[in-house]
C-alpha atoms as a PDB file:
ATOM      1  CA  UNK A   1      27.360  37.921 -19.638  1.00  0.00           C
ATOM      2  CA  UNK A   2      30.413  36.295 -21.699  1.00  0.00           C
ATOM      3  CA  UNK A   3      33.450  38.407 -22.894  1.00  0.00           C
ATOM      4  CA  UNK A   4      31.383  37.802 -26.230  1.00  0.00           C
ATOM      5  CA  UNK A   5      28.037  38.901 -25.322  1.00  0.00           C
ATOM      6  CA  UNK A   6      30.440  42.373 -23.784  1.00  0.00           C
ATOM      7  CA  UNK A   7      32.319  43.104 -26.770  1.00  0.00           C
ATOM      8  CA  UNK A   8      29.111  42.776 -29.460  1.00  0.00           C
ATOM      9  CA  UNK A   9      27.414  44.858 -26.331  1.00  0.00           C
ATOM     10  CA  UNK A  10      30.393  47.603 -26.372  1.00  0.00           C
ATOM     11  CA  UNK A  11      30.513  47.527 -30.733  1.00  0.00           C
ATOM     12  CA  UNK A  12      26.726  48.026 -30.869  1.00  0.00           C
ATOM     13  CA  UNK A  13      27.326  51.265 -28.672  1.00  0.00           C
ATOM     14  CA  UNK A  14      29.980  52.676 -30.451  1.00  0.00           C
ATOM     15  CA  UNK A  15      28.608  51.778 -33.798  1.00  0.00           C
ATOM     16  CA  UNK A  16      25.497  53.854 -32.704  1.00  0.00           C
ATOM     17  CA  UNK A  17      27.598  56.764 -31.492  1.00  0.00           C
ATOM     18  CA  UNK A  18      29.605  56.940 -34.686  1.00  0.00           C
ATOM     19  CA  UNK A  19      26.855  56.830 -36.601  1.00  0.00           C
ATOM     20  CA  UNK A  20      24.808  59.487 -34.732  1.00  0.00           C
ATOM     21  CA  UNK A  21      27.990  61.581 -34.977  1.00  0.00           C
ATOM     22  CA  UNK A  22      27.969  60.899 -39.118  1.00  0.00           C
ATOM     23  CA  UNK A  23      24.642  62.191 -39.254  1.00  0.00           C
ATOM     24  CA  UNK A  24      24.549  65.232 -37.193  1.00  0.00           C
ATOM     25  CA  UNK A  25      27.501  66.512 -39.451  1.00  0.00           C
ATOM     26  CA  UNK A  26      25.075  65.195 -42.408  1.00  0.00           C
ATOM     27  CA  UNK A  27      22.630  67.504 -41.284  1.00  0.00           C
ATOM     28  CA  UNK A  28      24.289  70.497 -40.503  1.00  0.00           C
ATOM     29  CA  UNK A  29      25.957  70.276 -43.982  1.00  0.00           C
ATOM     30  CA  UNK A  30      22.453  69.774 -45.358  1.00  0.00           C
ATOM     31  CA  UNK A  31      20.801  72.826 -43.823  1.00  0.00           C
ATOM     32  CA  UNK A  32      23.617  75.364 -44.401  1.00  0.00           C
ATOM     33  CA  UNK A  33      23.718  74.338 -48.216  1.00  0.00           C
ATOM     34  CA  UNK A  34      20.116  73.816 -49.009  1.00  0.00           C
ATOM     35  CA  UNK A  35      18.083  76.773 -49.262  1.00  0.00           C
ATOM     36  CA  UNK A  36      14.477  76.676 -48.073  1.00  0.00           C
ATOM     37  CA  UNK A  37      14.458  72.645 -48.085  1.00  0.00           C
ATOM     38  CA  UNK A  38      14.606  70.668 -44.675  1.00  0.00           C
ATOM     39  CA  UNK A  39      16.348  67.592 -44.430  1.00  0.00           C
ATOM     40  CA  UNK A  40      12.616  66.075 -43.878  1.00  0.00           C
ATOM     41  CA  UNK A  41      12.047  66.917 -47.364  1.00  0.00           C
ATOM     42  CA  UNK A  42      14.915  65.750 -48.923  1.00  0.00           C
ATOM     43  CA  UNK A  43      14.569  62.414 -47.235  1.00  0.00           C
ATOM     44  CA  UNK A  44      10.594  62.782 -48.707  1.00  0.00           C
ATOM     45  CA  UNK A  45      11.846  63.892 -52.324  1.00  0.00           C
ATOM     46  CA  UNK A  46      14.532  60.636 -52.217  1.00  0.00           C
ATOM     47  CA  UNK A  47      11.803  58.411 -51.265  1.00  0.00           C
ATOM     48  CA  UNK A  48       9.272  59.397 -53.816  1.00  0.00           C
ATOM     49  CA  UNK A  49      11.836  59.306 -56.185  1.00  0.00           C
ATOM     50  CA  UNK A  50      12.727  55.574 -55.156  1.00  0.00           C
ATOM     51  CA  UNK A  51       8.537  54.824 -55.273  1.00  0.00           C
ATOM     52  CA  UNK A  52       7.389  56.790 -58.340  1.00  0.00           C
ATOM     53  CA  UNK A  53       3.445  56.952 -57.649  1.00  0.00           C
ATOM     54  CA  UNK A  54       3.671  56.425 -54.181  1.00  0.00           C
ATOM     55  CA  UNK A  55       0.389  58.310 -52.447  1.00  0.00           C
ATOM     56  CA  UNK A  56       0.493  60.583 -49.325  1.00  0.00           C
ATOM     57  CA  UNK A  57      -0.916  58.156 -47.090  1.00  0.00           C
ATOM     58  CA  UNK A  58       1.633  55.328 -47.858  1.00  0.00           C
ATOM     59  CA  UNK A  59       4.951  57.613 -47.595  1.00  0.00           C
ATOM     60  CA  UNK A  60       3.464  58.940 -43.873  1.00  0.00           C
ATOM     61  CA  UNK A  61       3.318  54.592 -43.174  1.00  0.00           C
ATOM     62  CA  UNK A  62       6.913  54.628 -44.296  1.00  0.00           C
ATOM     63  CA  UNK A  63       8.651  58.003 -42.664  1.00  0.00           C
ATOM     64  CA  UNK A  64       6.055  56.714 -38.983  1.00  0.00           C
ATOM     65  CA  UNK A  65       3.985  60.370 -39.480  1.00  0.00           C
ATOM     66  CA  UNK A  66       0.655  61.655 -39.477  1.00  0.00           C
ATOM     67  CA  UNK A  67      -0.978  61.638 -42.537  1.00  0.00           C
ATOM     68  CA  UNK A  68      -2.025  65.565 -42.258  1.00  0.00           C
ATOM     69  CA  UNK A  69       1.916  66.134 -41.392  1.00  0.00           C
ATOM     70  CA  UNK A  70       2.625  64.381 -44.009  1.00  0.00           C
ATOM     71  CA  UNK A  71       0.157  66.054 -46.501  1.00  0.00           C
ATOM     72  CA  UNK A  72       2.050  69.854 -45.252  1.00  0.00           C
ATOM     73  CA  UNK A  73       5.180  68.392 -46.312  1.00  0.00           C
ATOM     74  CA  UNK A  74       3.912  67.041 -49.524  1.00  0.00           C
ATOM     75  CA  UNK A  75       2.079  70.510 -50.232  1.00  0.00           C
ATOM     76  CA  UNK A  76       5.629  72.312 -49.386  1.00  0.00           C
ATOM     77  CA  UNK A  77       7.418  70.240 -52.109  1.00  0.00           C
ATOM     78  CA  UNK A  78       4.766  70.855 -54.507  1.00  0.00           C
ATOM     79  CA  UNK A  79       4.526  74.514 -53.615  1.00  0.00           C
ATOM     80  CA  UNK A  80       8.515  74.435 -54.151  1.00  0.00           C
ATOM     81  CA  UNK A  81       7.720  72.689 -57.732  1.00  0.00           C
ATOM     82  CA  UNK A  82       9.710  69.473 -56.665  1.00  0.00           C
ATOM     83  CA  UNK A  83       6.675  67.149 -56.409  1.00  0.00           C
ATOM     84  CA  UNK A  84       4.283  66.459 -58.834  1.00  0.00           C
ATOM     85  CA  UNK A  85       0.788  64.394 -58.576  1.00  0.00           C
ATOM     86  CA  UNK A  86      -0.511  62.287 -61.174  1.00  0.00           C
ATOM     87  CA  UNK A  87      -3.653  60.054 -61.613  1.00  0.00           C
ATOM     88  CA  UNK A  88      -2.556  56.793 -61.239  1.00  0.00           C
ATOM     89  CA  UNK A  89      -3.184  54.238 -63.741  1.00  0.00           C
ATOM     90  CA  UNK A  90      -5.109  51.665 -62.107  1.00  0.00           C
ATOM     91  CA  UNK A  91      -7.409  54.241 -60.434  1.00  0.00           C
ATOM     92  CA  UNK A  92      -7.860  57.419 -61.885  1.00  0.00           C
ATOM     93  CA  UNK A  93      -9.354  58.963 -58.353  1.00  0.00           C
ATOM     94  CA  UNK A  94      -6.318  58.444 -56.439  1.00  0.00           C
ATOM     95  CA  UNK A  95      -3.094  60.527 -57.383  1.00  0.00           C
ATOM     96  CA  UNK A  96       0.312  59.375 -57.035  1.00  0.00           C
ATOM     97  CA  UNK A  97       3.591  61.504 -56.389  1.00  0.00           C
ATOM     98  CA  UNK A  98       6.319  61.821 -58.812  1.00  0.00           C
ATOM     99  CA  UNK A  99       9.441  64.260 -58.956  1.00  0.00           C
ATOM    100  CA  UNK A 100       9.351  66.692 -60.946  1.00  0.00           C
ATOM    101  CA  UNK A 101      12.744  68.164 -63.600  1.00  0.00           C
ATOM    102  CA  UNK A 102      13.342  70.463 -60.040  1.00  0.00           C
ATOM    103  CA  UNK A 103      13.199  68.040 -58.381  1.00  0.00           C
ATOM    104  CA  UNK A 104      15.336  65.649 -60.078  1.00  0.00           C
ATOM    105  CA  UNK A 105      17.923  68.707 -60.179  1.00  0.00           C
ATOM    106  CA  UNK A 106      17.183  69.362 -56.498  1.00  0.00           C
ATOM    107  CA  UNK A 107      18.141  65.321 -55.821  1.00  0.00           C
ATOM    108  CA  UNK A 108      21.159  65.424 -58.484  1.00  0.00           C
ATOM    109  CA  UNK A 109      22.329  68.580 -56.354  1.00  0.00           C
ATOM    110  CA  UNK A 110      21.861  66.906 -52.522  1.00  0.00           C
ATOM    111  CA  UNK A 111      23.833  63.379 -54.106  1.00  0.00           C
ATOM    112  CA  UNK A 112      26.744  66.021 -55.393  1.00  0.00           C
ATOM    113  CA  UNK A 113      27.048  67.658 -52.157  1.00  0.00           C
ATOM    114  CA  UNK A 114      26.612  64.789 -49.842  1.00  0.00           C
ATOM    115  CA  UNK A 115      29.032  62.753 -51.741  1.00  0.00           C
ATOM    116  CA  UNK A 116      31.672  65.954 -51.626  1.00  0.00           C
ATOM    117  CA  UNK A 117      31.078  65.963 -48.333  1.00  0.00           C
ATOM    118  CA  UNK A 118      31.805  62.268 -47.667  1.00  0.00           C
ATOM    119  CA  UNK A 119      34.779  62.020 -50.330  1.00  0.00           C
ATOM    120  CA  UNK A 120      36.343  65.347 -48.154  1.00  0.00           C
ATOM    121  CA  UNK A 121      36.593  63.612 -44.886  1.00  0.00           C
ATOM    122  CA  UNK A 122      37.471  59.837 -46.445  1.00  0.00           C
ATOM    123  CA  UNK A 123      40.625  61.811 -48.495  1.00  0.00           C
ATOM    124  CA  UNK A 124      41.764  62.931 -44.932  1.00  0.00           C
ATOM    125  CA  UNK A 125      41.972  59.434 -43.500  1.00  0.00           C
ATOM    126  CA  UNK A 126      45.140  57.569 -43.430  1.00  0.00           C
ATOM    127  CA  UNK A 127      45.538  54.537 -45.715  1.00  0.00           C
ATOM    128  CA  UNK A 128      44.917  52.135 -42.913  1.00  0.00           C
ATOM    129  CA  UNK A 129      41.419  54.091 -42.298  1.00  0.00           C
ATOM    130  CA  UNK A 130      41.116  53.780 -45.933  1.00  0.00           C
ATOM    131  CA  UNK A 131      40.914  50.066 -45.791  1.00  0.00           C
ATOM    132  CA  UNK A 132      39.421  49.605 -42.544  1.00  0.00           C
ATOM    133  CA  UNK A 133      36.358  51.270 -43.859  1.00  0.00           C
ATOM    134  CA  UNK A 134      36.154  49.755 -46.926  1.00  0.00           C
ATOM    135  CA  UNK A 135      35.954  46.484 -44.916  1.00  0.00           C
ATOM    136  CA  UNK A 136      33.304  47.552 -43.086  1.00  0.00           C
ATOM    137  CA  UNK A 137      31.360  48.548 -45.698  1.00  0.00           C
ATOM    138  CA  UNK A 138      29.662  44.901 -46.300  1.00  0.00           C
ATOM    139  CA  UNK A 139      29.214  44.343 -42.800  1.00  0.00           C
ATOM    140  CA  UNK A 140      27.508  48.066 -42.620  1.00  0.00           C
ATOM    141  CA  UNK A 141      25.011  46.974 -45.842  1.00  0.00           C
ATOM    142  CA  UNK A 142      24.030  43.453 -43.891  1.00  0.00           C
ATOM    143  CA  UNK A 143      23.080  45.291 -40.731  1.00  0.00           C
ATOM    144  CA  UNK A 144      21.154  47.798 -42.874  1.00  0.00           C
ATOM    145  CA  UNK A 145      19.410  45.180 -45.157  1.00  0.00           C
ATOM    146  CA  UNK A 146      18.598  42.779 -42.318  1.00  0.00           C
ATOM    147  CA  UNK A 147      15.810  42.834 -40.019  1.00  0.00           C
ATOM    148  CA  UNK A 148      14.803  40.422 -37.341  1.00  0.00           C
END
């Protein structure tokens, strides 16, 4: 193994501790300030709000669930009055998932809080933090947007 192959080897595992450390303080902030709604189904509300229409079966493909899991957390959001199904256009048999005004308010109100949450901690970092972040922003976004 080169000196290389060690540092990318010793970056990959503290890039994966950081960000498991980021998250877990994500989460915790998440469940103490949202009442009644898991972080499951904010992550399901986000992603039917990203794929207006999208239909039970094809959000359990994307979250890697169980269809009938994923139809109890779909019935939760709807029971909460986030969720909404429609008859989609091109078939009027199937239904598609859409967010409803509480839910929109319910998404507006997880951005506001995550996003206090983040601009908290950045404000405490020192300038040089500041900047190193920002510069590893881009390099963040092509690890996230490229698969092999």
């Amino acid at each position: 193994m080169t000196h290389y192959d060690k540092h990318v080897e010793r970056l990959s595992e503290d890039l994966r501790t950081a960000l498991k450390g980021i998250v877990r303080q994500m989460r915790r902030d998440t469940e103490r300030q949202e009442q009644g709604m898991s972080l499951m189904q904010a992550m399901l509300l986000h992603t039917i709000h990203e794929h207006p229409g999208i239909g039970v079966a094809e959000l359990a493909r994307m979250q890697q669930v169980r269809s009938p899991t994923m139809s109890g957390q779909v019935k939760a959001l709807e029971t909460a009055g986030l969720v909404e199904r429609a008859a989609q256009e091109q078939d009027w048999r199937r239904s598609g998932l859409h967010v409803s005004p509480a839910g929109h308010t319910a998404l507006r109100r997880l951005r506001d809080r995550r996003h206090d949450w983040l601009s908290q901690r950045i404000a405490r970092l020192t300038p040089d933090q500041m900047s190193a972040l920002a510069g590893a922003i881009d390099a963040l976004n092509f690890l996230a947007d490229h698969e092999d």
